[in-house]
N, C-alpha and C. Protein backbone atom coordinates (compact mmCIF):
# COMPACT_ATOMS: atom_id res chain seq x y z
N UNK A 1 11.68 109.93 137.38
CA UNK A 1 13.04 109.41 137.20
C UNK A 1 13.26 109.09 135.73
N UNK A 2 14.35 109.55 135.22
CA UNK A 2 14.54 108.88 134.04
C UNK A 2 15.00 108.12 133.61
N UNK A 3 14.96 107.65 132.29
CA UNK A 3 15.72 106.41 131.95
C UNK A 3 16.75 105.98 132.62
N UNK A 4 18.10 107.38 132.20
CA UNK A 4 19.22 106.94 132.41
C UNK A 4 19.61 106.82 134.13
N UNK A 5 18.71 107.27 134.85
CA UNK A 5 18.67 107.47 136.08
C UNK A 5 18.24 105.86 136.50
N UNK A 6 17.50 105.16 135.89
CA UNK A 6 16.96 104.05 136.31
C UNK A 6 18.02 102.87 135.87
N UNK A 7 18.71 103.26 134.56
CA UNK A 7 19.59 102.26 134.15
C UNK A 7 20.99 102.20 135.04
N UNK A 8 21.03 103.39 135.47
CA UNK A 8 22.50 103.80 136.97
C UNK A 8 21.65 102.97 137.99
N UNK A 9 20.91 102.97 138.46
CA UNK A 9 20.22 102.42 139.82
C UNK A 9 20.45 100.93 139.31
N UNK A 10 19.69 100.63 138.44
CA UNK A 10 20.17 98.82 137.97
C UNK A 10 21.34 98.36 138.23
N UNK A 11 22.63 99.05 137.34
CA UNK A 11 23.64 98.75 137.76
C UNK A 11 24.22 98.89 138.78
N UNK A 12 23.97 99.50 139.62
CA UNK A 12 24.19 99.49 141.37
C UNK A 12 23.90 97.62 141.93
N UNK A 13 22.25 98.19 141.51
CA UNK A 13 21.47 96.68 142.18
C UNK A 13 22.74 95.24 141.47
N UNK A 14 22.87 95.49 140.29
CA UNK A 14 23.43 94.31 139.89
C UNK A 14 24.57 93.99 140.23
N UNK A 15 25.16 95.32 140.76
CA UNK A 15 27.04 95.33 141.11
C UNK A 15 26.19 94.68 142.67
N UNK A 16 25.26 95.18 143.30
CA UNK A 16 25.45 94.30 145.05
C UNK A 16 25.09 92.75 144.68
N UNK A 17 24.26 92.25 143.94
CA UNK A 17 24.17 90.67 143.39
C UNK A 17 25.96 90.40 142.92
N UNK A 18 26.21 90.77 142.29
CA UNK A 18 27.83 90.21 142.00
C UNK A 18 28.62 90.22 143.02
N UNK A 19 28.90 91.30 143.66
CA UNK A 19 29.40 91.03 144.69
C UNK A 19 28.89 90.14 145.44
N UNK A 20 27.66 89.95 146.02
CA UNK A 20 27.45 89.19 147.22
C UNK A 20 27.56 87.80 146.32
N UNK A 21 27.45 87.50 145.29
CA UNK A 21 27.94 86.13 144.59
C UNK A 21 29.62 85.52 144.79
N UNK A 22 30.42 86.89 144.52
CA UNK A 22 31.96 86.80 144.37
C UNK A 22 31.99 86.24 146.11
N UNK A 23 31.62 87.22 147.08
CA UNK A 23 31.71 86.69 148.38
C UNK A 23 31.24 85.06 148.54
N UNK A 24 30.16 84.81 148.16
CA UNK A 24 30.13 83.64 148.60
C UNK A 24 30.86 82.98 148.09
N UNK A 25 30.91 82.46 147.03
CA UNK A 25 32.15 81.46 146.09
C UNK A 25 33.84 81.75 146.74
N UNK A 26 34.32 83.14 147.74
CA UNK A 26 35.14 82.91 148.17
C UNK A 26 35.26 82.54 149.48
N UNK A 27 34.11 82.57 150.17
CA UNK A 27 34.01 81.96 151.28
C UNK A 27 33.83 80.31 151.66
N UNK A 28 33.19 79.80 150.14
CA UNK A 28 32.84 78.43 150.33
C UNK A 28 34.57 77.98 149.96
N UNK A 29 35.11 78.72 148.58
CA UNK A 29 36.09 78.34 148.89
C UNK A 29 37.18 77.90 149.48
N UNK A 30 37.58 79.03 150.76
CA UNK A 30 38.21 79.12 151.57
C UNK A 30 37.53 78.24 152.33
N UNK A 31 36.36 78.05 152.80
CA UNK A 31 35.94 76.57 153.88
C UNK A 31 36.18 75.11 153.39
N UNK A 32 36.43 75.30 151.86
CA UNK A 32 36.82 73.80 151.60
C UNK A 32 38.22 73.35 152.22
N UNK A 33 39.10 74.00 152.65
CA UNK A 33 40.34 74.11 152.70
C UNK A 33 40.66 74.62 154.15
N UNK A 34 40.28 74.65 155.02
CA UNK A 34 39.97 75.54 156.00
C UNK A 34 39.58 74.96 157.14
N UNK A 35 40.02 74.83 158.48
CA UNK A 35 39.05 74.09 159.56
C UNK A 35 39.74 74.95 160.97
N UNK A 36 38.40 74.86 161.46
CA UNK A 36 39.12 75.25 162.95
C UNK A 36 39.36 74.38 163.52
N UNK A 37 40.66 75.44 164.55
CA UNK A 37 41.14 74.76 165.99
C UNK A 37 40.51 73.75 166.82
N UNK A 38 39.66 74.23 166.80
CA UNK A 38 38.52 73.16 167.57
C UNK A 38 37.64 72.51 166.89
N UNK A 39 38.11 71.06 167.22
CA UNK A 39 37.63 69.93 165.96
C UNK A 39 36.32 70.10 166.33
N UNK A 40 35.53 69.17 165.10
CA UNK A 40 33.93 68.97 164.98
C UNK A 40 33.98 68.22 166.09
N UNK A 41 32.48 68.25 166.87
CA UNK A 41 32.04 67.40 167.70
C UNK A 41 32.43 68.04 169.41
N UNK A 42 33.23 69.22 169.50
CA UNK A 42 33.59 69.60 170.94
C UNK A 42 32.50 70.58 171.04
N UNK A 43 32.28 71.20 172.11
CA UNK A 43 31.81 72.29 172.86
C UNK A 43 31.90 73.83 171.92
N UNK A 44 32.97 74.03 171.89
CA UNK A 44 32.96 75.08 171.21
C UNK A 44 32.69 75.28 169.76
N UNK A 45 33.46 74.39 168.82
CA UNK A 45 32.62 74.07 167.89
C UNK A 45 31.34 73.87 167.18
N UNK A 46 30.66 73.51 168.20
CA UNK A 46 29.05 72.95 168.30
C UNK A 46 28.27 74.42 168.29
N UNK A 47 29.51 75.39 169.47
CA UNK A 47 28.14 76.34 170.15
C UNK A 47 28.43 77.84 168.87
N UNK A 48 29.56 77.78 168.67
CA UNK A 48 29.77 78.67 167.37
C UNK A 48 28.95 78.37 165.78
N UNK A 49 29.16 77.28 165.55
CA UNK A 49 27.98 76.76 164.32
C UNK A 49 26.82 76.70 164.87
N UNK A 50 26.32 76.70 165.97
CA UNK A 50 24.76 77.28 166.39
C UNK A 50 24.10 78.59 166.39
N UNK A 51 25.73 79.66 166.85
CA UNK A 51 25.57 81.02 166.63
C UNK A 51 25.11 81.16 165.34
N UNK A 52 26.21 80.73 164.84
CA UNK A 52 26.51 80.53 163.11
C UNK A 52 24.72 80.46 162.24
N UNK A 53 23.89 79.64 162.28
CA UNK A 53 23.05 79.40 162.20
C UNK A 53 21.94 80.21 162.40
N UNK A 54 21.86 80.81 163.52
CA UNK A 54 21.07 82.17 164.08
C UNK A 54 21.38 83.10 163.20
N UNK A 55 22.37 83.26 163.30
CA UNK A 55 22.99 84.50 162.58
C UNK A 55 22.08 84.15 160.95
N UNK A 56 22.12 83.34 160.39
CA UNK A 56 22.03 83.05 159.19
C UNK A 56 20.22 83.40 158.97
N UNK A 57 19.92 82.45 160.03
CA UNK A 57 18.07 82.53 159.96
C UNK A 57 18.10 84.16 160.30
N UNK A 58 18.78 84.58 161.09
CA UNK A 58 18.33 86.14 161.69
C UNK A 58 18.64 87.06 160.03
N UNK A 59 19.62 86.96 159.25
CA UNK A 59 19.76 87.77 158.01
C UNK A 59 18.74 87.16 156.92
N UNK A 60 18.39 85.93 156.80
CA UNK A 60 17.19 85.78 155.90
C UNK A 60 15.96 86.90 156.19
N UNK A 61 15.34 86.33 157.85
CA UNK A 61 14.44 86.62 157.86
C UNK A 61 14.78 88.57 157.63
N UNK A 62 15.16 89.21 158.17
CA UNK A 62 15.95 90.73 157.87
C UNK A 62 16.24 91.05 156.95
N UNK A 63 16.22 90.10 155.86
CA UNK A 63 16.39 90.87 154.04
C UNK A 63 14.69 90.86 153.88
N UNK A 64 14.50 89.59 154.27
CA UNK A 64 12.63 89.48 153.59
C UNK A 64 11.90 91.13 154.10
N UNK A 65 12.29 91.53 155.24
CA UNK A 65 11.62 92.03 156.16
C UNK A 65 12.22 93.38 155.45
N UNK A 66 13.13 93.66 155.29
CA UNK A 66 13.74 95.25 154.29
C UNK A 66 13.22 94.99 152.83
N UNK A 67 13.02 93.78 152.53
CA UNK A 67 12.21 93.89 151.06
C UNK A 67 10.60 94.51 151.52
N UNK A 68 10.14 93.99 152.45
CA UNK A 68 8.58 94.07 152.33
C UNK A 68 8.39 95.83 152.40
N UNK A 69 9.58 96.63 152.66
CA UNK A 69 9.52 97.97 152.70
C UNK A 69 10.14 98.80 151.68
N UNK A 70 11.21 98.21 151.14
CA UNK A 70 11.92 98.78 150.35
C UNK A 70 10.75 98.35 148.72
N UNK A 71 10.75 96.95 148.88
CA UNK A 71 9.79 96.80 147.62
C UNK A 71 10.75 97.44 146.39
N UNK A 72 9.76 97.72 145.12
CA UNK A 72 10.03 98.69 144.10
C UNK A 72 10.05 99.88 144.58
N UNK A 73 9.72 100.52 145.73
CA UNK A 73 9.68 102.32 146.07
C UNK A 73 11.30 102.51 146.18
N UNK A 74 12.26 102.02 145.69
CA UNK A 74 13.86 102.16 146.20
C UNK A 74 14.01 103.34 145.14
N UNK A 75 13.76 103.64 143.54
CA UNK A 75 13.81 104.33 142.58
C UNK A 75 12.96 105.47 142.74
N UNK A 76 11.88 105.66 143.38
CA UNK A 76 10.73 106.45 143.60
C UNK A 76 10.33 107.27 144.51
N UNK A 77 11.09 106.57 145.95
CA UNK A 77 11.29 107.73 147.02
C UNK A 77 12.25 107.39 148.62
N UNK A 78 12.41 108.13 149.23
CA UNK A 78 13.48 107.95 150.60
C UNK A 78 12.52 106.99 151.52
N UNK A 79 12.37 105.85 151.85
CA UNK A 79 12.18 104.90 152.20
C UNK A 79 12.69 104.90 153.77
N UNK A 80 11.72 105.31 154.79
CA UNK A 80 12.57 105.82 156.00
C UNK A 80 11.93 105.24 157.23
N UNK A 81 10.47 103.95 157.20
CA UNK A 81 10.23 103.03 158.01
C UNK A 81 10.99 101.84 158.03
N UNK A 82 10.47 101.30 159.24
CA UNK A 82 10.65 99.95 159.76
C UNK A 82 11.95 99.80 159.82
N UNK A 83 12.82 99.15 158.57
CA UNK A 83 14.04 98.56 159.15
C UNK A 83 15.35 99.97 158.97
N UNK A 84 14.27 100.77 158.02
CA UNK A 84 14.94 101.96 157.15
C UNK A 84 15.24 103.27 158.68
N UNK A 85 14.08 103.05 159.22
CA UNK A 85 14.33 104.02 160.09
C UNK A 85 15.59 103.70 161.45
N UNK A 86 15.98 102.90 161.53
CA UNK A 86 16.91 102.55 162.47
C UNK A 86 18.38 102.81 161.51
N UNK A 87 18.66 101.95 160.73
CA UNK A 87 20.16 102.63 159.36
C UNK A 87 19.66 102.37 157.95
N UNK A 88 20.55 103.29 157.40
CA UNK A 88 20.21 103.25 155.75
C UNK A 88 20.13 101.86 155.13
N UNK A 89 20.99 100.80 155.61
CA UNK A 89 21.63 100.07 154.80
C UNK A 89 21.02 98.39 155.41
N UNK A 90 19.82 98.70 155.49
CA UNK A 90 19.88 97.46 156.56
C UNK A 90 19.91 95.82 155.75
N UNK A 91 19.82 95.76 154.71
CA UNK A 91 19.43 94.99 153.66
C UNK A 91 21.56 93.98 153.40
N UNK A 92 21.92 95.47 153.50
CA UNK A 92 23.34 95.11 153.55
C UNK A 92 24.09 94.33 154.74
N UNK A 93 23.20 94.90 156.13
CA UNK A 93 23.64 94.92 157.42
C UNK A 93 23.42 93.47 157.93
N UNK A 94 21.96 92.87 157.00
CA UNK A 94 21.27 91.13 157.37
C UNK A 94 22.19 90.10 156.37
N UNK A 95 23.32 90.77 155.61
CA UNK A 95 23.70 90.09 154.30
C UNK A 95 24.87 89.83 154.83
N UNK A 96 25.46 90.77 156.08
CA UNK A 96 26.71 90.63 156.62
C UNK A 96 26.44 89.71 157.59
N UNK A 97 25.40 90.03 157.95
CA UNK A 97 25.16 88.73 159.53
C UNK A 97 24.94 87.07 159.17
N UNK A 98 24.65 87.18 157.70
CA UNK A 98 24.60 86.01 157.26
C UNK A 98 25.72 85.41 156.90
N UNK A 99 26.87 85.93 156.37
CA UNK A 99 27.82 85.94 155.80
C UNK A 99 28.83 85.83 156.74
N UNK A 100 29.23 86.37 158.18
CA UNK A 100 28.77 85.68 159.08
C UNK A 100 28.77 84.51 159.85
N UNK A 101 27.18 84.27 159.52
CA UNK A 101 26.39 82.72 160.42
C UNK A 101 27.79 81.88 159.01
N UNK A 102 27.91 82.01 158.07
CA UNK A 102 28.48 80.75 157.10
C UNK A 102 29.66 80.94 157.42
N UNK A 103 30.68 82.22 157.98
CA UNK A 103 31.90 81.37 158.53
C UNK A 103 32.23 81.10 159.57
N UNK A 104 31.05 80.78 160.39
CA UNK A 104 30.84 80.37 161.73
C UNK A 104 30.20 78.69 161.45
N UNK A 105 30.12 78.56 159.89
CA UNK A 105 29.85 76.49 160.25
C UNK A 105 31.39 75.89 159.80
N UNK A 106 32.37 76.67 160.38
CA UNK A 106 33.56 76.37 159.95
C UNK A 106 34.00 75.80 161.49
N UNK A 107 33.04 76.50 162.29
CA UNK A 107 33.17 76.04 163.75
C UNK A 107 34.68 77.09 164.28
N UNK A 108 34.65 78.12 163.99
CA UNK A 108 35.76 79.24 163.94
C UNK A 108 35.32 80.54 164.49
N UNK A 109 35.89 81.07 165.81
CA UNK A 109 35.22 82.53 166.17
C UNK A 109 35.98 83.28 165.10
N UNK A 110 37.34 82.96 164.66
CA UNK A 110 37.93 83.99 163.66
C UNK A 110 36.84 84.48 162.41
N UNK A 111 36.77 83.13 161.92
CA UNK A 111 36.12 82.78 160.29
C UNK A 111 34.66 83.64 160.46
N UNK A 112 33.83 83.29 161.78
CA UNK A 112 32.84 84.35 162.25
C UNK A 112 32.64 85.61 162.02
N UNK A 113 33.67 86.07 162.97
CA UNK A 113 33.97 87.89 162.77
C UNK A 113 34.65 88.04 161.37
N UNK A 114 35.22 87.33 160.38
CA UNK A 114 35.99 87.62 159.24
C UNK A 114 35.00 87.56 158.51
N UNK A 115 34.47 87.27 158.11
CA UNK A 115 33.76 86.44 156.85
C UNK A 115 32.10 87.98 157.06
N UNK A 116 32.42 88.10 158.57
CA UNK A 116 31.06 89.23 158.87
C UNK A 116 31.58 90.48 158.24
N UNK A 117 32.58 90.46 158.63
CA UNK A 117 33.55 91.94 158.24
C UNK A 117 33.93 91.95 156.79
N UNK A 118 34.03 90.98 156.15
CA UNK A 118 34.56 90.88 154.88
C UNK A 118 33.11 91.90 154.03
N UNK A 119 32.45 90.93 154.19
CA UNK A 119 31.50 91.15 153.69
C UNK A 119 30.76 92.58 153.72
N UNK A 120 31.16 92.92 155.12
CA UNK A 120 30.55 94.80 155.44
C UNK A 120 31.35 95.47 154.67
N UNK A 121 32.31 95.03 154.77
CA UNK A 121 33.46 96.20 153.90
C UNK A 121 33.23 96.23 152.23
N UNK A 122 33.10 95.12 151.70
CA UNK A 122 32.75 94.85 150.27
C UNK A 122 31.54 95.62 149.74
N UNK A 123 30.60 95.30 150.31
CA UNK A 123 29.46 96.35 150.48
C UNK A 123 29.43 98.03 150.49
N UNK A 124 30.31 98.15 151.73
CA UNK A 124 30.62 99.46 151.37
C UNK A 124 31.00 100.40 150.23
N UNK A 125 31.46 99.32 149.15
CA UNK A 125 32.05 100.05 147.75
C UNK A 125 30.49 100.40 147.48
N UNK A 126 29.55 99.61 147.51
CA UNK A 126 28.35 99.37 146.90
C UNK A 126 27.56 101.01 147.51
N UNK A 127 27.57 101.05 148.49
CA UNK A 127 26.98 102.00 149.41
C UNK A 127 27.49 103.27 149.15
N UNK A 128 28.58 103.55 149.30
CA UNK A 128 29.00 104.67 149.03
C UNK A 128 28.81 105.62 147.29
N UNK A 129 28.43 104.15 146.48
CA UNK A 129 27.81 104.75 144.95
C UNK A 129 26.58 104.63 145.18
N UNK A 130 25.96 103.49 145.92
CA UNK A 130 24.66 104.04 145.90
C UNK A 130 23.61 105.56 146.66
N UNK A 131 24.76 105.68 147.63
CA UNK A 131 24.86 107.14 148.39
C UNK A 131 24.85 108.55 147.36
N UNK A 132 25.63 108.34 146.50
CA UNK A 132 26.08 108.94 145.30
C UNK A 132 24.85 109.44 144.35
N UNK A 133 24.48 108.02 144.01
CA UNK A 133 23.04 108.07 143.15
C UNK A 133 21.79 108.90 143.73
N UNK A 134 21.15 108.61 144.91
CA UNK A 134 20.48 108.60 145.94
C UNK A 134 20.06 110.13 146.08
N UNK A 135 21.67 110.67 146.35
CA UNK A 135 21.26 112.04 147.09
C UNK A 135 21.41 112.64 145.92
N UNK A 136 21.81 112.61 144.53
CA UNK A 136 21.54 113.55 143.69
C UNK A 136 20.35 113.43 142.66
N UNK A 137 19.32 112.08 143.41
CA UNK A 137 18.03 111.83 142.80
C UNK A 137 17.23 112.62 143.71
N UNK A 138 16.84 112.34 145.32
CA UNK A 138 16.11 113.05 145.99
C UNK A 138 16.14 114.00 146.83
N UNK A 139 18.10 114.79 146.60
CA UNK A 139 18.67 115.95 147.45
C UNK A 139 17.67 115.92 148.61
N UNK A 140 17.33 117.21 148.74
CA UNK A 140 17.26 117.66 150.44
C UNK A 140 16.85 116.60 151.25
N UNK A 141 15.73 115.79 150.84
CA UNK A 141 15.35 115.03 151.49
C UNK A 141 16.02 113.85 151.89
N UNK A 142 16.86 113.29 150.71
CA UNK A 142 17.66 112.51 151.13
C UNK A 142 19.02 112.58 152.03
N UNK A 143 19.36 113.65 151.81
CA UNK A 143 20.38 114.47 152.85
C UNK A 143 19.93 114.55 154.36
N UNK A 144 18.42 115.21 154.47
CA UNK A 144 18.03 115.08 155.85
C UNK A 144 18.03 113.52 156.67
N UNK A 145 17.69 112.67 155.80
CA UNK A 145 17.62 111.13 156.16
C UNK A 145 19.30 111.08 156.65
N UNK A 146 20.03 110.87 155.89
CA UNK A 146 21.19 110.38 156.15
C UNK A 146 21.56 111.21 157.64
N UNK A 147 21.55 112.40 157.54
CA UNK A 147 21.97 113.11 158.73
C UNK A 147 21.43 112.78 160.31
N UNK A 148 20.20 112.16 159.95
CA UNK A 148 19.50 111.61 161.07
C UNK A 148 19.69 109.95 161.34
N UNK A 149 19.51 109.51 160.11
CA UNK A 149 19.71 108.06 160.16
C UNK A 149 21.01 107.16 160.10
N UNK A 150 22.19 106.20 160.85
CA UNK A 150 23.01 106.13 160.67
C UNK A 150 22.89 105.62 159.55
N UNK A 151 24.23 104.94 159.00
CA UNK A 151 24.73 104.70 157.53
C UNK A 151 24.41 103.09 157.57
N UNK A 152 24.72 102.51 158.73
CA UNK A 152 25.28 100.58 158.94
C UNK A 152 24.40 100.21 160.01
N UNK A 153 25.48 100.57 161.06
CA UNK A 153 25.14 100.34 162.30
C UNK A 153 23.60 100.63 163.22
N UNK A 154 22.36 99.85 163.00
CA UNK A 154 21.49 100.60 163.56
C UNK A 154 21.17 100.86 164.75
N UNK A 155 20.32 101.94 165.44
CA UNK A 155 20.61 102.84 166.14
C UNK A 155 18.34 102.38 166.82
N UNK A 156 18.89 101.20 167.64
CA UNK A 156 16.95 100.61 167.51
C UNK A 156 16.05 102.24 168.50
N UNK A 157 16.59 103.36 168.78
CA UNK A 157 16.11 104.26 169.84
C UNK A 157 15.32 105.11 168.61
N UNK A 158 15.68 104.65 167.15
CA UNK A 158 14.94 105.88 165.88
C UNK A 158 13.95 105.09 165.40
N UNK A 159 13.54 103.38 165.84
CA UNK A 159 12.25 102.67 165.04
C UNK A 159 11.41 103.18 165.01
N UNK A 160 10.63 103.40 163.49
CA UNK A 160 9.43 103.96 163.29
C UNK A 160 8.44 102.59 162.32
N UNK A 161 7.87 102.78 162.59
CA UNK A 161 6.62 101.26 161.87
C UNK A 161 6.92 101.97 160.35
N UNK A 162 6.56 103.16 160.18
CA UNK A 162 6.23 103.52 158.79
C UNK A 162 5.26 102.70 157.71
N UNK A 163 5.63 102.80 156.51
CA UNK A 163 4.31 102.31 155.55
C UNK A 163 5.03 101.44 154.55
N UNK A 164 4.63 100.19 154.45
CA UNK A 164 5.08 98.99 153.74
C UNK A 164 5.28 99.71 152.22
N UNK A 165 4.41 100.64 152.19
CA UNK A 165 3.82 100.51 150.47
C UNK A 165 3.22 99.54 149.83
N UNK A 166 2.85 99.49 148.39
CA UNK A 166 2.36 98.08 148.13
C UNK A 166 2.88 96.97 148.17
N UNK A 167 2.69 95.69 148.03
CA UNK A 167 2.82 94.43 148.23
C UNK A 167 3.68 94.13 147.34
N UNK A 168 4.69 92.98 146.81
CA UNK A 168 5.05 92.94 145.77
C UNK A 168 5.72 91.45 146.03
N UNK A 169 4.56 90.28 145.82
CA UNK A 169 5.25 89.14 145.91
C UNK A 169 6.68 88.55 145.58
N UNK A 170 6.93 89.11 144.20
CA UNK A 170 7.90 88.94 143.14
C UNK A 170 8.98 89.28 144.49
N UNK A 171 8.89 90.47 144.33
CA UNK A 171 10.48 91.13 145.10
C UNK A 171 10.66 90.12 145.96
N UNK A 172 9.51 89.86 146.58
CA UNK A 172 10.03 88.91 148.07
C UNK A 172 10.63 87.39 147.93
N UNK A 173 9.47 86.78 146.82
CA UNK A 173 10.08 85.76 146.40
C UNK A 173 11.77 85.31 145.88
N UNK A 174 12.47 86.62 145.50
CA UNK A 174 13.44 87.04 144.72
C UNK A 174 14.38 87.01 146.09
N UNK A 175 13.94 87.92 147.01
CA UNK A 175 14.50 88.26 147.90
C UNK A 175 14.79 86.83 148.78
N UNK A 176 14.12 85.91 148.65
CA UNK A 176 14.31 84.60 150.00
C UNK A 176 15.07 83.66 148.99
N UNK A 177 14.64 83.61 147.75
CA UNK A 177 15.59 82.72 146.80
C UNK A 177 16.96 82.88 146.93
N UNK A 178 17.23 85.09 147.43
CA UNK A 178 18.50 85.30 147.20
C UNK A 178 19.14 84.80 148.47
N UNK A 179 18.73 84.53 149.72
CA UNK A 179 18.94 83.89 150.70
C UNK A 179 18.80 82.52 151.75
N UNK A 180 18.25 81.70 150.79
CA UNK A 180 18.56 80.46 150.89
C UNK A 180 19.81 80.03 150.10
N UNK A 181 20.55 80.72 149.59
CA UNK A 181 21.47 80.15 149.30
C UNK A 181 22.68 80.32 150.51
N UNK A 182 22.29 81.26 151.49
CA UNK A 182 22.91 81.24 152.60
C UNK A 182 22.60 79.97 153.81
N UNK A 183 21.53 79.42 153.39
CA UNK A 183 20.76 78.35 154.36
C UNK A 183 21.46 76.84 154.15
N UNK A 184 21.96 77.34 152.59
CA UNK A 184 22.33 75.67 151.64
C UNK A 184 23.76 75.58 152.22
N UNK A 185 24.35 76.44 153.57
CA UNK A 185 25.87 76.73 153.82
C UNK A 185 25.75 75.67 154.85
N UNK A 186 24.65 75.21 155.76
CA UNK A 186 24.66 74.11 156.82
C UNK A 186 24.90 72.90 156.54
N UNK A 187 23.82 72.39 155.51
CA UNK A 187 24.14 71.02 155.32
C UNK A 187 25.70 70.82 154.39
N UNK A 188 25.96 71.83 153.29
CA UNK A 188 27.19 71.40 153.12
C UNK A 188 28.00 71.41 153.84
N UNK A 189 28.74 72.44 155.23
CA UNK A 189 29.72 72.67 155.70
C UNK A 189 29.62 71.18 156.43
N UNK A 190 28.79 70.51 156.92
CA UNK A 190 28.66 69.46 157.28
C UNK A 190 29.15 68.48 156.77
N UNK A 191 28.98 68.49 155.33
CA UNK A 191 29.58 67.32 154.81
C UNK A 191 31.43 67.62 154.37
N UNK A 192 31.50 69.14 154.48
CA UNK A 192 33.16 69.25 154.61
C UNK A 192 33.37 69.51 155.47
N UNK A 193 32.97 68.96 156.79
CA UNK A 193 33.59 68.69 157.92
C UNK A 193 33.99 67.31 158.09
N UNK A 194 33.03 66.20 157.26
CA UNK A 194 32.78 64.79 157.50
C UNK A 194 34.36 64.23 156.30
N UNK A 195 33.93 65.26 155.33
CA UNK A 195 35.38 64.83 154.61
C UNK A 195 36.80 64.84 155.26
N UNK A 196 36.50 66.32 155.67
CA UNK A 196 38.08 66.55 156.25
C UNK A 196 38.56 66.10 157.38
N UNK A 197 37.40 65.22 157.88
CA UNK A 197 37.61 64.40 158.69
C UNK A 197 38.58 63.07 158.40
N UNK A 198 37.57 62.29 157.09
CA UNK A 198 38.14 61.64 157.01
C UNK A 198 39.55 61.47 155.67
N UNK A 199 40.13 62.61 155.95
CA UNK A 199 41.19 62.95 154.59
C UNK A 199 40.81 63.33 153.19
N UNK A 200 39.65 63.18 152.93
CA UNK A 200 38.96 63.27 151.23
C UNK A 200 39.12 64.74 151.02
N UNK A 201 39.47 65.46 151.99
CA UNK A 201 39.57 67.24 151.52
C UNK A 201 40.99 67.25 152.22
N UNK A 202 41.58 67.95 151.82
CA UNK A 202 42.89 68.16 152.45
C UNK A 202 42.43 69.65 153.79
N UNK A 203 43.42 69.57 154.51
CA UNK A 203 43.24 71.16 155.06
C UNK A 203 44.38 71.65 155.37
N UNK A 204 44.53 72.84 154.51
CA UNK A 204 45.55 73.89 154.50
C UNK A 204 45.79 74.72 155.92
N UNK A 205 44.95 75.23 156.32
CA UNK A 205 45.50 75.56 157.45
C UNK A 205 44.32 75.72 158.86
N UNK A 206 44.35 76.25 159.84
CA UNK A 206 43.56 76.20 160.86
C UNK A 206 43.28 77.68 161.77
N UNK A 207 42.63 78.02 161.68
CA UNK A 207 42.65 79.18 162.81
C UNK A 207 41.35 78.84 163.88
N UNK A 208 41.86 79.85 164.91
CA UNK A 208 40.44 79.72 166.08
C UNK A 208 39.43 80.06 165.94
């Protein structure tokens, strides 16, 4: 691979960190301001910010788990075990489910499915250049992958174990840092629930 081939792949990687930054800062936003229909403390509320939560632990642990495969081999070759062999994108797919679990501590089925969807779609800009890059680094082979493997949505009837490659603490470490900041969405939404409870946050509007 060459230079300039490696400096295009960077800027990919760095455009999905910005984005998934821009997303969060507009999601926390919008929850400062924001409450569902169903106040804190009912039934439904309770059982949606529990989803909410799952969802969140389920996309941590699912990025760690696409790092321990993807690793550094992302520049070097078609990467087509474990989480790879079910969809291309699965790294994207645990980032949406997280994204997600955080507008589900809004205690909101809307904010849930929105905030999941927001986030898949945003991504997609990301995917479709990194698709770009990809197949005109490892053509045929990467062409055969895609044709077999879906794009998002995975498909668990194609799991293959495949081969970790080497180890690479760093990435992983990198990788759970980049997702505890999805974890740090519980205890705050908590405390802007406790505000907007008691008037210290205003709230603009409400959905279900």
């Amino acid at each position: 691979m060459s230079g300039s081939d490696l400096q295009n792949l960077g800027r990919y990687q760095r455009l999905r960190r910005l984005v998934l930054a821009v997303l969060i800062l507009v999601l926390f936003g919008l929850l400062l301001v924001g409450q569902s229909t169903f106040p804190p403390e009912t039934p439904i509320h309770e059982a949606v910010e529990m989803i909410g939560i799952l969802l969140i632990f389920l996309g941590i642990v699912g990025r760690l788990w696409c790092t321990l495969y993807i690793g550094g081999r992302k520049a070097g070759e078609v990467v087509t075990g474990g989480p790879y062999s079910m969809c291309r994108n699965p790294l994207y797919l645990f980032s949406s489910m997280a994204a997600a679990g955080v507008g589900a501590q809004m205690g909101s089925i809307v904010a849930l499915l929105g905030f999941g969807a927001i986030c898949a779609a945003a991504f997609h800009i990301v995917i479709r250049r990194e698709e770009k890059f990809l197949a005109g680094e490892f053509g045929e082979a990467y062409r055969v992958y895609c044709a077999r493997v879906p794009r998002f949505f995975p498909n668990p009837v194609l799991y293959q174990e495949g081969n970790t490659g080497r180890f690479e603490p760093r990435r992983l470490l990198q990788t759970l840092g980049d997702g505890l900041v999805f974890l740090i969405a519980m205890p705050v939404f908590e405390l802007i629930d406790s505000a907007q409870v008691t008037g210290a946050l205003p709230v603009l509007f409400r959905i279900p």
